[in-house]
Protein backbone atom coordinates (compact mmCIF):
# COMPACT_ATOMS: atom_id res chain seq x y z
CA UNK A 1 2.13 25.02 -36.31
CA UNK A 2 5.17 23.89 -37.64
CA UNK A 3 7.18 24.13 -34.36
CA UNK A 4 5.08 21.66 -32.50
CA UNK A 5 5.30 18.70 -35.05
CA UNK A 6 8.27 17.45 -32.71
CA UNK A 7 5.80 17.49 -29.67
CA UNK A 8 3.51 15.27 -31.01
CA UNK A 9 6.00 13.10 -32.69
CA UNK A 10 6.64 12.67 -29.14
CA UNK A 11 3.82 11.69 -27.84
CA UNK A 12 3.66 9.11 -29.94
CA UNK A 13 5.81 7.35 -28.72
CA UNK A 14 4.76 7.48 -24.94
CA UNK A 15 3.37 4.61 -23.13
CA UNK A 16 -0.31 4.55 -23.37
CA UNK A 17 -1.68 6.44 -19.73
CA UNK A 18 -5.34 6.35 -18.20
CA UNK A 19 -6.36 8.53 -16.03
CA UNK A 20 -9.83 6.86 -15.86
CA UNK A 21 -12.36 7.03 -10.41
CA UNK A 22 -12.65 3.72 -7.93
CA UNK A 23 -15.91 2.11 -7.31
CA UNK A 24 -17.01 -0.57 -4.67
CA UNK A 25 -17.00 -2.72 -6.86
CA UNK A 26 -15.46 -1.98 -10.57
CA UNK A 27 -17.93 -2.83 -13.63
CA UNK A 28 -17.04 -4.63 -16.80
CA UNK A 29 -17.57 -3.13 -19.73
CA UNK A 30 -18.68 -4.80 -23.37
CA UNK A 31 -16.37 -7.72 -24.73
CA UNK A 32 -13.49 -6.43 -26.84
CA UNK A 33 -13.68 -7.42 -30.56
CA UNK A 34 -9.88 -8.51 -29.96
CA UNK A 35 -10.27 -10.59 -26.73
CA UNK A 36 -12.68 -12.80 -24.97
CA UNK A 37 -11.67 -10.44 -22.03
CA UNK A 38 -13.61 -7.99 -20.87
CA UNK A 39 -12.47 -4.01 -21.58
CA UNK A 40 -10.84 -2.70 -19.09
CA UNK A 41 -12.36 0.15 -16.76
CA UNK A 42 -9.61 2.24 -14.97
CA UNK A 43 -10.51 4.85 -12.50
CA UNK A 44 -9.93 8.52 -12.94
CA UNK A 45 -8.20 9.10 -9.73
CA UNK A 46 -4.95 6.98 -10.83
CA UNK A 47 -2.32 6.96 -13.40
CA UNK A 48 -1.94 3.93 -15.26
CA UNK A 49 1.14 2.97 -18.14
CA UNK A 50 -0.70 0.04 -20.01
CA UNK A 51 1.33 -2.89 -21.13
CA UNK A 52 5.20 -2.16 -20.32
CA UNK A 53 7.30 -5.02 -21.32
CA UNK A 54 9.12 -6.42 -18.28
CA UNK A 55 10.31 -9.58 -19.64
CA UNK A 56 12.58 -10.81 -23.03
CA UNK A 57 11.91 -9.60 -26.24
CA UNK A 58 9.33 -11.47 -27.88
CA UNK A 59 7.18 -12.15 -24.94
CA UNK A 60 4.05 -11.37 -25.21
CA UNK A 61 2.93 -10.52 -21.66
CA UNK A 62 3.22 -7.34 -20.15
CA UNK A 63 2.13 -5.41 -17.11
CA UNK A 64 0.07 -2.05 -16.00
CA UNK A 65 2.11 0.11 -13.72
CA UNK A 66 -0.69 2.49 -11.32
CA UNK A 67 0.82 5.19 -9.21
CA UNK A 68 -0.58 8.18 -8.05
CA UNK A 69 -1.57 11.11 -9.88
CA UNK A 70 0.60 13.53 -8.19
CA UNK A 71 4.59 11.96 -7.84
CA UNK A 72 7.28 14.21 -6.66
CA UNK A 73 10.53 13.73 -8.84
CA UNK A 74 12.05 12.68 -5.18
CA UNK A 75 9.28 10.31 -3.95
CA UNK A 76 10.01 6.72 -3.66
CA UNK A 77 6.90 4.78 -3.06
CA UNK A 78 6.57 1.18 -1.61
CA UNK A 79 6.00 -1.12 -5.04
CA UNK A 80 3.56 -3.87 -4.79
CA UNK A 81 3.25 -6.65 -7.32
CA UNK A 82 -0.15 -7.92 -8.26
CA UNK A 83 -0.44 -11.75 -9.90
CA UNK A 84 -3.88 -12.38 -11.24
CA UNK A 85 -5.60 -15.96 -11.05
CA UNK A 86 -7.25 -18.35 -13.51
CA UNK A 87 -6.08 -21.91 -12.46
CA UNK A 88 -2.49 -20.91 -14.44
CA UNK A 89 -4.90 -21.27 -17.81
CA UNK A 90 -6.79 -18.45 -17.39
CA UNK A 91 -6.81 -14.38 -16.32
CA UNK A 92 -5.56 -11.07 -17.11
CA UNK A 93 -3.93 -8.15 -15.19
CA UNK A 94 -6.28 -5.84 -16.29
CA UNK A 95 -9.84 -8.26 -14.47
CA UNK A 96 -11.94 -5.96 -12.35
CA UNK A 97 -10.88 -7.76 -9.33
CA UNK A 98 -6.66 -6.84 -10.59
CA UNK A 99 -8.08 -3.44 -11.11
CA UNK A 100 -10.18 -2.84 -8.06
CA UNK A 101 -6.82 -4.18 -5.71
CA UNK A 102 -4.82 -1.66 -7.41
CA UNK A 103 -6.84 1.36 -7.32
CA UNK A 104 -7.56 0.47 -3.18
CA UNK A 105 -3.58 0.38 -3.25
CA UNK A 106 -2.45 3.21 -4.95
CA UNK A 107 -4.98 5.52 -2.70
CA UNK A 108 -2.74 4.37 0.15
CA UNK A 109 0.25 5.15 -0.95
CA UNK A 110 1.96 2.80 -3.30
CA UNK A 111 2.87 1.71 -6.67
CA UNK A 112 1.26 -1.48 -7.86
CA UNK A 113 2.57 -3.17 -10.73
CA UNK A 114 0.01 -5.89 -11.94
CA UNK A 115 1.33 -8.29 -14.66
CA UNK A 116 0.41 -11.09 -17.01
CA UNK A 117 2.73 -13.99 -16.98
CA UNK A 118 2.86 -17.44 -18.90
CA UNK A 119 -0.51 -19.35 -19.87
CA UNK A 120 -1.13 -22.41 -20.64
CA UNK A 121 -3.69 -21.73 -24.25
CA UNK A 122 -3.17 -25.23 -25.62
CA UNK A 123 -3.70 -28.71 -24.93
CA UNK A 124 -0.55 -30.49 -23.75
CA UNK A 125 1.15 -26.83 -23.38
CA UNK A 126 3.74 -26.93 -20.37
CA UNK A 127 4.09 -23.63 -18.57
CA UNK A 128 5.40 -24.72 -14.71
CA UNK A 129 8.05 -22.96 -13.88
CA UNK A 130 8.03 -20.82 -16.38
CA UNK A 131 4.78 -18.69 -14.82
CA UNK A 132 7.27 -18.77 -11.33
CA UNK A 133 10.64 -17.51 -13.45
CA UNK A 134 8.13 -14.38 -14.55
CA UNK A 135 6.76 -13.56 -11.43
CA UNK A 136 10.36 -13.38 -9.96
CA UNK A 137 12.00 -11.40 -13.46
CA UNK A 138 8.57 -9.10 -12.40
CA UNK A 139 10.21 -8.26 -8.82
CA UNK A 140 13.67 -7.63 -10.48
CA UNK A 141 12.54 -5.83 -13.60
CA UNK A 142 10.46 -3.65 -10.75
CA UNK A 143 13.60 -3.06 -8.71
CA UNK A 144 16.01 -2.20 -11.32
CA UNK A 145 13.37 0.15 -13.00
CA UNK A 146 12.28 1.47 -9.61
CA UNK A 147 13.50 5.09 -10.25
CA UNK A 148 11.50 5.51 -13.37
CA UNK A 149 8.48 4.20 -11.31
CA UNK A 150 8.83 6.31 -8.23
CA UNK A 151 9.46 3.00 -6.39
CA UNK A 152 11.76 2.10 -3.07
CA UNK A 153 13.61 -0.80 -4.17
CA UNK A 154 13.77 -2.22 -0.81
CA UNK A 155 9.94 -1.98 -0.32
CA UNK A 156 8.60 -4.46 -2.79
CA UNK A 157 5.24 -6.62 -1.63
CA UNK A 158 3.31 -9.46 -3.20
CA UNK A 159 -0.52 -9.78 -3.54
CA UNK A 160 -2.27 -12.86 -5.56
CA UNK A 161 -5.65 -14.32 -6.05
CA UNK A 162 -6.08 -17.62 -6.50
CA UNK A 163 -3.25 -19.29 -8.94
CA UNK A 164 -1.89 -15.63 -8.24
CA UNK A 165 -1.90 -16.37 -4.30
CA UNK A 166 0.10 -19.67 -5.36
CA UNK A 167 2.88 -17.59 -6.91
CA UNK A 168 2.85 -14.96 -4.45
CA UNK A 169 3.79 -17.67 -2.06
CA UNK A 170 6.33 -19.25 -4.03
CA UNK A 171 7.96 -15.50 -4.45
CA UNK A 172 8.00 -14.81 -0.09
CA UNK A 173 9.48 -18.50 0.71
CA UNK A 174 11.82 -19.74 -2.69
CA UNK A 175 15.18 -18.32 -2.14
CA UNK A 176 18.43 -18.88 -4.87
CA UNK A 177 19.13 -22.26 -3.73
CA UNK A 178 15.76 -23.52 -4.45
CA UNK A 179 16.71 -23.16 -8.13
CA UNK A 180 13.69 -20.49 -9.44
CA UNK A 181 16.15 -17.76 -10.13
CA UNK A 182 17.38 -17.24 -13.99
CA UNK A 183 20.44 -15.82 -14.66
CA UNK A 184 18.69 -13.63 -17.04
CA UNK A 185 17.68 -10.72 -17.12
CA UNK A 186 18.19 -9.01 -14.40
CA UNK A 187 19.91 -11.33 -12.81
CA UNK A 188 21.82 -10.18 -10.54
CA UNK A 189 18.95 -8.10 -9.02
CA UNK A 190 17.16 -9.82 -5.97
CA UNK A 191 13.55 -11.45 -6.52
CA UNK A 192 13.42 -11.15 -2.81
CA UNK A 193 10.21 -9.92 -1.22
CA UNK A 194 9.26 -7.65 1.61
CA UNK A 195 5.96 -9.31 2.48
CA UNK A 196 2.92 -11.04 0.55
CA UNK A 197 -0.55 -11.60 0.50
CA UNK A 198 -2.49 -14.85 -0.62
CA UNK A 199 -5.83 -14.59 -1.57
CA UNK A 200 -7.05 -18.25 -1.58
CA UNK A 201 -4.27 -19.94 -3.48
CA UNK A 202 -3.51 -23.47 -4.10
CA UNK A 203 -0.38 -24.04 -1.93
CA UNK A 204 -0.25 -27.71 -1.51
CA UNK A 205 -0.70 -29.20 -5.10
CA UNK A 206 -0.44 -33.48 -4.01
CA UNK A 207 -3.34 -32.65 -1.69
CA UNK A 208 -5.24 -30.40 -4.63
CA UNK A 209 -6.35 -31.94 -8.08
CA UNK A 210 -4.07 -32.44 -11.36
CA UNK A 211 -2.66 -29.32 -12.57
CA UNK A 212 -2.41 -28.81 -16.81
CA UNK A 213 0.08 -26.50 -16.83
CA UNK A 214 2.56 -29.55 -15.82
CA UNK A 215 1.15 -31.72 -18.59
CA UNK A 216 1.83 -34.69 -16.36
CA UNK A 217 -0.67 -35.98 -13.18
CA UNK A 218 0.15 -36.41 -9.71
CA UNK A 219 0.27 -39.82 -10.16
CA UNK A 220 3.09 -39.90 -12.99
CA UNK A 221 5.29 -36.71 -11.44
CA UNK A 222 4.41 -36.32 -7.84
CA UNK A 223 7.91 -34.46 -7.42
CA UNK A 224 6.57 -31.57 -9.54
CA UNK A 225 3.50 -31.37 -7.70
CA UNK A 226 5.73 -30.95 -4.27
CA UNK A 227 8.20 -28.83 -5.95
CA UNK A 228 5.08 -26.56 -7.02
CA UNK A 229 3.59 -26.14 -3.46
CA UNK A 230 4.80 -23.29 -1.30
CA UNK A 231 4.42 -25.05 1.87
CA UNK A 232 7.50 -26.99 0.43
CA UNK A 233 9.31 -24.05 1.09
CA UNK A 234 8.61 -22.59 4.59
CA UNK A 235 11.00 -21.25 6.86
CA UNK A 236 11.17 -19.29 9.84
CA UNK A 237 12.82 -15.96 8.74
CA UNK A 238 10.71 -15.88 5.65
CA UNK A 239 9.03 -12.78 4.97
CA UNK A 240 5.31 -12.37 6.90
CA UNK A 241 2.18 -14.19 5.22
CA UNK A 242 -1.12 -12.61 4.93
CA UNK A 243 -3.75 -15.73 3.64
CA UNK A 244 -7.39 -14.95 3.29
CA UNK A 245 -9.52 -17.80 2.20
CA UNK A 246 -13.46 -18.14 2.61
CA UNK A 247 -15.77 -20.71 3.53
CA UNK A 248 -17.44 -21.49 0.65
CA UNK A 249 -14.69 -21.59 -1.69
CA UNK A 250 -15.88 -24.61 -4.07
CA UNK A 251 -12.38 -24.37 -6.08
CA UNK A 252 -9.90 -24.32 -3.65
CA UNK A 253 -11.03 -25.88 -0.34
CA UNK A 254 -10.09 -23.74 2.69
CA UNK A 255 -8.28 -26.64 3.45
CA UNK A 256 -5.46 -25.29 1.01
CA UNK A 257 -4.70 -22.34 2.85
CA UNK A 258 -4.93 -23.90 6.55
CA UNK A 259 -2.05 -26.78 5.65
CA UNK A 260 -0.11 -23.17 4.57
CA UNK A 261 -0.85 -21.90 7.98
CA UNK A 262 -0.52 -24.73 9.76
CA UNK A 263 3.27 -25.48 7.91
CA UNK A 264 3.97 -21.84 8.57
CA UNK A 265 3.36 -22.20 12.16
CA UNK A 266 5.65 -25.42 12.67
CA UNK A 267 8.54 -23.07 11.45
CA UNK A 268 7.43 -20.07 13.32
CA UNK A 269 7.39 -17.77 10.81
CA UNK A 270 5.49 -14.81 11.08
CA UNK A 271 1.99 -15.10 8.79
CA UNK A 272 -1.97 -14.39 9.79
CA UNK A 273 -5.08 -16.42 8.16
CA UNK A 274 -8.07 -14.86 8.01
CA UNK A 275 -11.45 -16.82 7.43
CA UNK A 276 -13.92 -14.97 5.54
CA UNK A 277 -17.45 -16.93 6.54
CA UNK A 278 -19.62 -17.49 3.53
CA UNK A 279 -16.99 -15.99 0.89
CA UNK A 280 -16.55 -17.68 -2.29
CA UNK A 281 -13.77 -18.40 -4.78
CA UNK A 282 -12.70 -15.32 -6.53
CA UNK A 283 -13.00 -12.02 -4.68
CA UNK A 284 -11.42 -8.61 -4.38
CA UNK A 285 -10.69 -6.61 -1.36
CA UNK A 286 -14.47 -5.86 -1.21
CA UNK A 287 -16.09 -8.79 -0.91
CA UNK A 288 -20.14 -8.58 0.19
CA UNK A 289 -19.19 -10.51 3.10
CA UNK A 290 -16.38 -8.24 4.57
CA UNK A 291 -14.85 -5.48 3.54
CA UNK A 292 -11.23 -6.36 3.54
CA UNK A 293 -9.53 -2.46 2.54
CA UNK A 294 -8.79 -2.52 6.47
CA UNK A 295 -6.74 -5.80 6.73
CA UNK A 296 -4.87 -5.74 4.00
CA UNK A 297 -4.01 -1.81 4.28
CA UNK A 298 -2.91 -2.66 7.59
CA UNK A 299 -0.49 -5.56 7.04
CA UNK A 300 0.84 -3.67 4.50
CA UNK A 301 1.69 -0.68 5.84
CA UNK A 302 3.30 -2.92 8.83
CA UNK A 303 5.75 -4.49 6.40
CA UNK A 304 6.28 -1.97 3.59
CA UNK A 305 6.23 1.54 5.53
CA UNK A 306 7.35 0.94 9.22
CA UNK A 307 11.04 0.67 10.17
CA UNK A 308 14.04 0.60 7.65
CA UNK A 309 13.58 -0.97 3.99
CA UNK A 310 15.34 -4.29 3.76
CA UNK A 311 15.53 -7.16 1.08
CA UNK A 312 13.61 -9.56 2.88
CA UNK A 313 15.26 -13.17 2.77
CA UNK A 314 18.73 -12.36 1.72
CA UNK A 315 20.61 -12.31 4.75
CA UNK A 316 19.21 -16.51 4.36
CA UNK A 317 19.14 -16.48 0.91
CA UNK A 318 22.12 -19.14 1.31
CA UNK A 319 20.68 -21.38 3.70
């Protein structure tokens, strides 16, 4: 026995993995004793690496990396970031509906990467930009790191839900000059994007409600609220758009994602929206209105697996 104490010294040290198989629509299992969360349920026929730290020591937040079961040593894999919502106060990585876009992801073909990022817990708690500088050390932690992940750094996408569709956004059409890039770490990798997908986000924040996580209303720091809105940011080389947004979304009016549309299209930059009639706030790709696997597969494989990978943005990173 002796001569495998080494082995499982080990594997003690190895990430934590699930291998635990996709429903329609994932179920939440009993409150944890540590979190107000629900426990996660992971499906069998992915791998999952639980809570990898992708930002500076002492953060707190980490992310899930899924992949397929079965990786080659040469595959490199399209990598697709996943932003949860909550209003920026609220949410894990590891919700059903996080869970449920991953799984539908990884079957496809890809790496998704699905990460917490700063919350506001507190009353008078500031966290804008700081939940913008993660999502963007997220897309250059995934790039440098993309060989231990099976990933093609020049294939990264976006998807977001909610205040995850807002940062999505902000990651396709901020570039260096709009100041969101740190130095560190990883600086001098590219936060540039591929493509994105906005599931209902807030994208124009003076036409929205005030936010908490600026600790400041739009009445006493308008400037934030514009600096905070996407459709600030258009341009007509930016990276293509996917927004899906339904009808009966009581949180974020529709209204959100047709002024990003409608800013989009002044520029002429290449996006889609896609009304869902009767959807509410908060959905996955399998809403009981329409099933969504289709569209979103689609768009994806048209900007992540077709043609020649490419940093999206850089060649007008400067402009």
């Amino acid at each position: 026995m002796k001569k495998f104490l080494p082995w499982l010294f080990l594997l003690a040290w190895l990430p934590a993995r699930a291998q635990v198989t996709a429903t329609n629509e994932p179920a939440e299992a009993s409150s944890s004793a540590k979190s107000h969360f629900p426990s996660p349920v992971y499906p069998h026929n992915v791998q999952v690496v639980t809570n990898v730290a992708y930002l500076d020591a002492g953060r707190e937040e980490t992310a899930d990396v899924y992949s397929p079961l079965q990786l080659a040593l040469a595959d490199r894999l399209p990598g697709i970031l996943i932003i949860h919502g909550g209003g920026f106060n609220d949410g894990d990585k590891a919700r059903p509906r996080e869970i449920n876009i991953a799984t539908n992801l990884v079957t496809q073909g890809y790496v998704c990467v699905s990460i917490n990022y700063r919350l506001r817990r507190k009353a008078g708690e500031v966290t804008w930009p700081q939940a913008v500088y993660d999502a963007k050390t997220a897309i250059r932690w995934l790039r440098a790191t993309a060989a231990q992940w099976h990933i093609d750094p020049a294939r990264i996408g976006v998807i977001g839900c909610s205040a995850g569709g807002n940062l999505a956004t902000m990651l396709a059409l901020t570039r260096p000059k709009d100041g969101f890039d740190l130095a560190e770490p990883y600086g001098k990798t590219s936060s540039a994007v591929s493509c994105a997908v906005d599931f209902y986000g807030a994208v124009n924040l003076p036409e929205y409600h005030d936010m908490k996580m600026f600790g400041r209303t739009r009445a006493e720091a308008p400037e934030l609220y514009v600096k905070a809105s996407p459709v600030t940011y258009v341009y007509r080389e930016a990276p293509p758009i996917l927004i899906v947004h339904g009808t009966a979304d009581a949180t974020v009016p529709l209204a959100q994602s047709q002024a990003l549309d409608a800013a989009l299209t002044r520029v002429g930059a290449e996006h889609q929206l896609v009304v869902v009639p009767g959807a509410p706030h908060t959905f996955h790709l399998q809403p009981k209105q329409r099933d969504l696997r289709p569209l979103v597969f689609d768009f994806f494989a048209a900007h992540l697996k077709s043609g020649p990978g490419r940093l999206a943005g850089e060649a007008s990173a400067s402009h």
